[in-house]
C-alpha atoms as a PDB file:
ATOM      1  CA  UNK A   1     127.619 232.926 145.059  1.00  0.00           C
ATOM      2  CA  UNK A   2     125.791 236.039 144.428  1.00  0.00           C
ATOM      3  CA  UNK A   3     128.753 237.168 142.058  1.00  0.00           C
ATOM      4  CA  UNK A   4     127.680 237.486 138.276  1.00  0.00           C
ATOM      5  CA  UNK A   5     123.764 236.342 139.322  1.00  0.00           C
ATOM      6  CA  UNK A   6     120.991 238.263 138.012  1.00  0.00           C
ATOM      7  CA  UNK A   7     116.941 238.640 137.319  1.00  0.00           C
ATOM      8  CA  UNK A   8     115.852 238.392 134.472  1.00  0.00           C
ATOM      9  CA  UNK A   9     112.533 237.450 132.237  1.00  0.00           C
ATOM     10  CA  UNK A  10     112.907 233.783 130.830  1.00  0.00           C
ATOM     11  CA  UNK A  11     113.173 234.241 127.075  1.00  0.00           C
ATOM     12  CA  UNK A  12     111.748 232.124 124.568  1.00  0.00           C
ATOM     13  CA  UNK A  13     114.979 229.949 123.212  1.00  0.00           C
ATOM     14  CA  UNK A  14     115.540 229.079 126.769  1.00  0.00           C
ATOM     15  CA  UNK A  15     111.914 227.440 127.873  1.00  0.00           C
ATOM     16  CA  UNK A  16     113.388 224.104 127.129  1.00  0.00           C
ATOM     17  CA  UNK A  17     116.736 224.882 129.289  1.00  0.00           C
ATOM     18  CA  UNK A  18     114.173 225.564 132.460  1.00  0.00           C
ATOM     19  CA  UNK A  19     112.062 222.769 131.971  1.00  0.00           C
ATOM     20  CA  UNK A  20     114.945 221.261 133.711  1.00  0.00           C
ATOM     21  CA  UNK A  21     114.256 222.559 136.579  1.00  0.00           C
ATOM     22  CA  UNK A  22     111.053 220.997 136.196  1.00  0.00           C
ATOM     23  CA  UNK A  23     112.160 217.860 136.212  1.00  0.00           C
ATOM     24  CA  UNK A  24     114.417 218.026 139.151  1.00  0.00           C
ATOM     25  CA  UNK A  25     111.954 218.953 141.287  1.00  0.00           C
ATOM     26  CA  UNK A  26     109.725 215.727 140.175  1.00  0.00           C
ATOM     27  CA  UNK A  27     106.826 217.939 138.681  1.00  0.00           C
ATOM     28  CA  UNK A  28     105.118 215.944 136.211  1.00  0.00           C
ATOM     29  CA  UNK A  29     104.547 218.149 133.669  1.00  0.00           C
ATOM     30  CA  UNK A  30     105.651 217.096 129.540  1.00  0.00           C
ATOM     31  CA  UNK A  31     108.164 219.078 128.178  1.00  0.00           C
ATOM     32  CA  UNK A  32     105.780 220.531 125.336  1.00  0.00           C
ATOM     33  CA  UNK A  33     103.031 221.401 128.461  1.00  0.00           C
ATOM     34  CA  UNK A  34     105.298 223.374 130.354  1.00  0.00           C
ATOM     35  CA  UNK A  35     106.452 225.295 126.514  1.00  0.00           C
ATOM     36  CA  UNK A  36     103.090 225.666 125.884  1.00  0.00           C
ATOM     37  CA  UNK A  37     102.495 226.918 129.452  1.00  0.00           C
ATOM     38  CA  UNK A  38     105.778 229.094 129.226  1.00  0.00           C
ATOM     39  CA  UNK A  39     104.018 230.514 125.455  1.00  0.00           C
ATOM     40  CA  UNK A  40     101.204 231.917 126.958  1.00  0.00           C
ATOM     41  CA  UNK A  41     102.809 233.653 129.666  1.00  0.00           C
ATOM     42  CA  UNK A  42     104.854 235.056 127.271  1.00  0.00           C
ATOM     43  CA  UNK A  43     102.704 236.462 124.899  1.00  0.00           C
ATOM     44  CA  UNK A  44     101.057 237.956 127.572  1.00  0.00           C
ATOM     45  CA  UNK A  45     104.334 240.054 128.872  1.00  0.00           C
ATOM     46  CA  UNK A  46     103.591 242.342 126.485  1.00  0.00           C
ATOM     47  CA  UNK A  47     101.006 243.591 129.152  1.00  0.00           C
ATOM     48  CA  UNK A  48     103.094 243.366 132.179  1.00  0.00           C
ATOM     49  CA  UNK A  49     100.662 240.369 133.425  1.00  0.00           C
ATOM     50  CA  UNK A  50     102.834 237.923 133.033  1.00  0.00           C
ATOM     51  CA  UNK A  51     105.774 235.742 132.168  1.00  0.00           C
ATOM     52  CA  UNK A  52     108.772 233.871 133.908  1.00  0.00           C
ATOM     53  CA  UNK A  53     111.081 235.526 136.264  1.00  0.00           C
ATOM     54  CA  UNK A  54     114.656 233.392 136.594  1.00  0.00           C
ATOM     55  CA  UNK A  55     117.439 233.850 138.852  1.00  0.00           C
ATOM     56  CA  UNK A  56     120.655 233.026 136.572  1.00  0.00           C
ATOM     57  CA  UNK A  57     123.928 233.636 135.327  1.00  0.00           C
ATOM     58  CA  UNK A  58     125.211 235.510 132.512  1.00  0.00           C
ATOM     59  CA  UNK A  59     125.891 232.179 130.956  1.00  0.00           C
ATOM     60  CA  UNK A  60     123.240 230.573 131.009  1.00  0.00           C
ATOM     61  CA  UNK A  61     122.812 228.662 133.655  1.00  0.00           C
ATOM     62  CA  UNK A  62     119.235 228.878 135.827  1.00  0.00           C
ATOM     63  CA  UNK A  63     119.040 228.262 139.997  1.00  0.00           C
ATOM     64  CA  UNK A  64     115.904 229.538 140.406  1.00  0.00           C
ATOM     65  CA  UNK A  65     112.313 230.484 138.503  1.00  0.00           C
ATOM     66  CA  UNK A  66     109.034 231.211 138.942  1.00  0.00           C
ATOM     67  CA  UNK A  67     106.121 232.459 136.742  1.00  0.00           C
ATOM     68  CA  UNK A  68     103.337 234.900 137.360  1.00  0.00           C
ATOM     69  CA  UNK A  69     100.212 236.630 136.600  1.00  0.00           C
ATOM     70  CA  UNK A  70      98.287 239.358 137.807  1.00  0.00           C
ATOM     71  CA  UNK A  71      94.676 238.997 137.911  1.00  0.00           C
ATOM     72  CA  UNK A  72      93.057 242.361 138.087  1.00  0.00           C
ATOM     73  CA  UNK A  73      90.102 241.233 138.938  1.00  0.00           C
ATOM     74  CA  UNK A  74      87.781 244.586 138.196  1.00  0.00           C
ATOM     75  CA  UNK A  75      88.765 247.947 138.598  1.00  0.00           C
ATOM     76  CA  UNK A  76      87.641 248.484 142.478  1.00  0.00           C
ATOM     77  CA  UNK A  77      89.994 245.439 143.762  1.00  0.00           C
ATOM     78  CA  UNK A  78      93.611 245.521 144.362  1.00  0.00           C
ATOM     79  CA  UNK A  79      95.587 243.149 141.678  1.00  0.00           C
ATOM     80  CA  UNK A  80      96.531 239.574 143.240  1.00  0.00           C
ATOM     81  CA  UNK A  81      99.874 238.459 142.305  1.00  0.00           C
ATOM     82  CA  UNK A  82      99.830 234.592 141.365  1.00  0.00           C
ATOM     83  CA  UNK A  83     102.920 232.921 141.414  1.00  0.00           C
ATOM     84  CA  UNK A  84     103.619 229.065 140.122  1.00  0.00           C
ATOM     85  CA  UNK A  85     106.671 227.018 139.562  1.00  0.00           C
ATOM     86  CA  UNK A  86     108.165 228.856 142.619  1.00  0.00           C
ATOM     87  CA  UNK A  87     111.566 226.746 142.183  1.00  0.00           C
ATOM     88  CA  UNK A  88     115.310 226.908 143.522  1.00  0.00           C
ATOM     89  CA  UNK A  89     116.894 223.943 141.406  1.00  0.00           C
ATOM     90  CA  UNK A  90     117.761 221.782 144.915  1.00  0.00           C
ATOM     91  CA  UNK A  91     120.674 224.362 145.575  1.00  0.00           C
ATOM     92  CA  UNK A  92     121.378 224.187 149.690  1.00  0.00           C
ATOM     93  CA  UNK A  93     121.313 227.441 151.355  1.00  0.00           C
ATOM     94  CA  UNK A  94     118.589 230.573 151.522  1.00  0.00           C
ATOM     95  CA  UNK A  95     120.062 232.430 148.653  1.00  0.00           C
ATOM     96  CA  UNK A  96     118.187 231.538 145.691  1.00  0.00           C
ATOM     97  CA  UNK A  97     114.843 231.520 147.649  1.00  0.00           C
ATOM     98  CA  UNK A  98     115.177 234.650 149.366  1.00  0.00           C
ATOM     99  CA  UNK A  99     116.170 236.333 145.819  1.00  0.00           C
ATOM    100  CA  UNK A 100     113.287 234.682 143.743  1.00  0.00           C
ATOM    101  CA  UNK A 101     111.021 235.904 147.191  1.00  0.00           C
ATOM    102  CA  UNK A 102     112.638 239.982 146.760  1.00  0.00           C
ATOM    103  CA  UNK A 103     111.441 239.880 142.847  1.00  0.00           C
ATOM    104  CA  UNK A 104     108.267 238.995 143.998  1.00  0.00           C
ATOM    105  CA  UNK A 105     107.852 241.206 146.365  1.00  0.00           C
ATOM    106  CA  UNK A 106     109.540 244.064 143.711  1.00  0.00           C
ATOM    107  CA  UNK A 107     106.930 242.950 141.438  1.00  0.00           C
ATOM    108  CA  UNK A 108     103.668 242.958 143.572  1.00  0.00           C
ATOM    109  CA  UNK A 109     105.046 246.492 144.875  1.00  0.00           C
ATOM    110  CA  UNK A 110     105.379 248.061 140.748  1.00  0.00           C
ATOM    111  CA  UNK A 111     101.487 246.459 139.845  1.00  0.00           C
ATOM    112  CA  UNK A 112     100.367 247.645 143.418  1.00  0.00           C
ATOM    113  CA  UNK A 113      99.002 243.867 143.941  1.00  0.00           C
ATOM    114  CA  UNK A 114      96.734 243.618 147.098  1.00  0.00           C
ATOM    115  CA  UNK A 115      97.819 239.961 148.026  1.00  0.00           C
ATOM    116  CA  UNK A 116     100.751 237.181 146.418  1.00  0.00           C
ATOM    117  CA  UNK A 117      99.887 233.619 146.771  1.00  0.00           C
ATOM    118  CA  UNK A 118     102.586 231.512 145.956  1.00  0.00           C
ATOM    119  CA  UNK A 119     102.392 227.792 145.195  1.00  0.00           C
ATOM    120  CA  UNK A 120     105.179 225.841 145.990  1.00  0.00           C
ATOM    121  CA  UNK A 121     106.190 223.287 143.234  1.00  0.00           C
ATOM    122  CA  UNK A 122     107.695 219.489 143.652  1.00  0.00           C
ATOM    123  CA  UNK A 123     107.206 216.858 145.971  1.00  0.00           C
ATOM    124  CA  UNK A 124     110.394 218.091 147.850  1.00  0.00           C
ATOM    125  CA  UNK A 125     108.904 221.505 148.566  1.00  0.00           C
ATOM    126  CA  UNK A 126     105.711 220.072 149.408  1.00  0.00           C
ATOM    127  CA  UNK A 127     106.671 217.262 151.869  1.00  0.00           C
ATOM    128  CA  UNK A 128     109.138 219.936 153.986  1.00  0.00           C
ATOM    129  CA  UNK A 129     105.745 221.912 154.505  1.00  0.00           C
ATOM    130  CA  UNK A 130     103.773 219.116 155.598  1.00  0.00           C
ATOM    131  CA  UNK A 131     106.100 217.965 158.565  1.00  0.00           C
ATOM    132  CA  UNK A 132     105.323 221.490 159.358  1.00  0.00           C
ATOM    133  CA  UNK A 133     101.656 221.442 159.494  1.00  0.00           C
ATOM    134  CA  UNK A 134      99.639 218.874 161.627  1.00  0.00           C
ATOM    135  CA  UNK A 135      98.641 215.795 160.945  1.00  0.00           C
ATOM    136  CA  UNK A 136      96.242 215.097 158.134  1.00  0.00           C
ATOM    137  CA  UNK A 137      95.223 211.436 159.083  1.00  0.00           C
ATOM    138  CA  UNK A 138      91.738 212.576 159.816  1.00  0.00           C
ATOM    139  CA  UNK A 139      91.883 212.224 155.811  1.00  0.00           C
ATOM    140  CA  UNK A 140      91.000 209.539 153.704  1.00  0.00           C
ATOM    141  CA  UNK A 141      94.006 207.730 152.584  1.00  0.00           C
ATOM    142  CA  UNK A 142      92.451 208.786 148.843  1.00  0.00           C
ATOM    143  CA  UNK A 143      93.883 212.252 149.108  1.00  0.00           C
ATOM    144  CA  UNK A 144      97.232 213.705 147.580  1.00  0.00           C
ATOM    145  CA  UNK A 145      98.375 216.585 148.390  1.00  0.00           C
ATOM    146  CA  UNK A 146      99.479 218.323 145.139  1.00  0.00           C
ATOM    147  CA  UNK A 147      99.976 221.543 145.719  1.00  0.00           C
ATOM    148  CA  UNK A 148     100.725 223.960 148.627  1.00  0.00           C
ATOM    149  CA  UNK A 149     100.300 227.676 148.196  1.00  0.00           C
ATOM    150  CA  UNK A 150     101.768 230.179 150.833  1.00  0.00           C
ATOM    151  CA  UNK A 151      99.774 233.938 150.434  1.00  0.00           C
ATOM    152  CA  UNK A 152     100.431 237.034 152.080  1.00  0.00           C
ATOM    153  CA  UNK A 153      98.009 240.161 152.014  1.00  0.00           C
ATOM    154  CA  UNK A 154      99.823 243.230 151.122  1.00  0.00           C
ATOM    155  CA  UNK A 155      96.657 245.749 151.490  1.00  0.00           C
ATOM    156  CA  UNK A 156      93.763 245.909 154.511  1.00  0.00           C
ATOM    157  CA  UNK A 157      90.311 245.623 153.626  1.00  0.00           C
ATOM    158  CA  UNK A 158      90.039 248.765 153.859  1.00  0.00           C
ATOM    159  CA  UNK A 159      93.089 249.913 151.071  1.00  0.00           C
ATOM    160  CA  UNK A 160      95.366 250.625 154.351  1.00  0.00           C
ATOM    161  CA  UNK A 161      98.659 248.955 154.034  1.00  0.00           C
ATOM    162  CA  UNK A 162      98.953 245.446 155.741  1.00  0.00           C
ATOM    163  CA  UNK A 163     102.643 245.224 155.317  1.00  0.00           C
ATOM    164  CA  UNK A 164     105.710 248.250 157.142  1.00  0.00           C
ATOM    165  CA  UNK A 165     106.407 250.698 154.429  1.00  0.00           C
ATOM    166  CA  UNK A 166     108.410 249.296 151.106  1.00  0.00           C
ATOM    167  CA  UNK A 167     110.591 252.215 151.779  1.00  0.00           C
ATOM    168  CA  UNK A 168     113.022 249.892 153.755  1.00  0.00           C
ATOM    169  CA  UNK A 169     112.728 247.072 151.574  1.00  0.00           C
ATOM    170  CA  UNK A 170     115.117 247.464 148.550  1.00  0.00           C
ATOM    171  CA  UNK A 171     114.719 245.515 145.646  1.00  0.00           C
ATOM    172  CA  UNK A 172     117.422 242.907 144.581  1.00  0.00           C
ATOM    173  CA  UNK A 173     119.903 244.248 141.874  1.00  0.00           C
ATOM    174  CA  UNK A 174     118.873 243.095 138.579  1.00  0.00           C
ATOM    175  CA  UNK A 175     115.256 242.923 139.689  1.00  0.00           C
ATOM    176  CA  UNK A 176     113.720 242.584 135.807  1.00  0.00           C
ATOM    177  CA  UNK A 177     112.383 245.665 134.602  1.00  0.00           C
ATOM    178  CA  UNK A 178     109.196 246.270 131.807  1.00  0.00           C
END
């Protein structure tokens, strides 16, 4: 499957094309909210800050997306990498995950982010993480779980890498580039 796939930024005249994905995954989110959403990340590219990373062919067609922005947060943190609409368009198999999970990875590593939180999109996602975790029926029946956001902290407290040297981790070909 990996033959003719690729990274790449989501451009503009394909925001309604991934909104698909969207959909698939039972996000409720309009069509013009997520192209309003998928706007503003774009116009802030420019920066390297954000935008939409999809996993796709050549022709067209999307598997996978997620978008992103670094917060800086001051000049004496390290950048946290925020990722939404982590997404792998109900395809079986690792592949699409584990590529969308190497560009964010390549990406944290190029803005020298200090932490990624991910937050895992669609009821689908969702549920399979909460047969994982322990029961939360010492909740009122009231609450809805919405959201579920994995993080990992690249940096110790003190600036010492958390994580084994990037050295040995090679980013995916067609990683997208600024």
């Amino acid at each position: 499957m990996d033959e003719g796939v690729e990274l790449d930024y989501l451009a503009p005249e394909r925001f309604r094309q991934a909104y698909t994905l969207l959909e698939a995954a039972g996000i409720e989110l309009s069509a013009d909210e997520w192209i309003g959403y998928a706007e503003r990340l774009h116009g802030r590219r420019q920066g390297g800050d954000a935008g939409i990373v999809t996993l796709g062919t050549g022709g067209g067609y999307i598997y996978g997306l997620f978008a992103f922005t670094i917060d800086r947060g001051g000049t004496t943190a390290a950048p946290l990498l925020n990722c939404e609409y982590f997404l792998t368009g109900g395809l079986p198999g690792r592949f699409v995950a584990s590529q969308l999970a190497k560009a964010v990875e390549e990406l944290a590593k190029r803005n020298r982010c200090g932490e990624i939180s991910i937050a895992l999109a669609g009821p689908a996602a969702i549920n399979a993480v909460m047969q994982a975790l322990p029961p939360f029926d010492v909740l009122d029946k009231s609450y809805a779980v919405t959201k579920v956001v994995v993080a990992r902290r690249l940096f110790a407290a003190d600036g010492a890498s958390a994580v084994t040297d990037a050295a040995g981790v090679a980013a995916p070909s067609g990683t997208p580039q600024d």
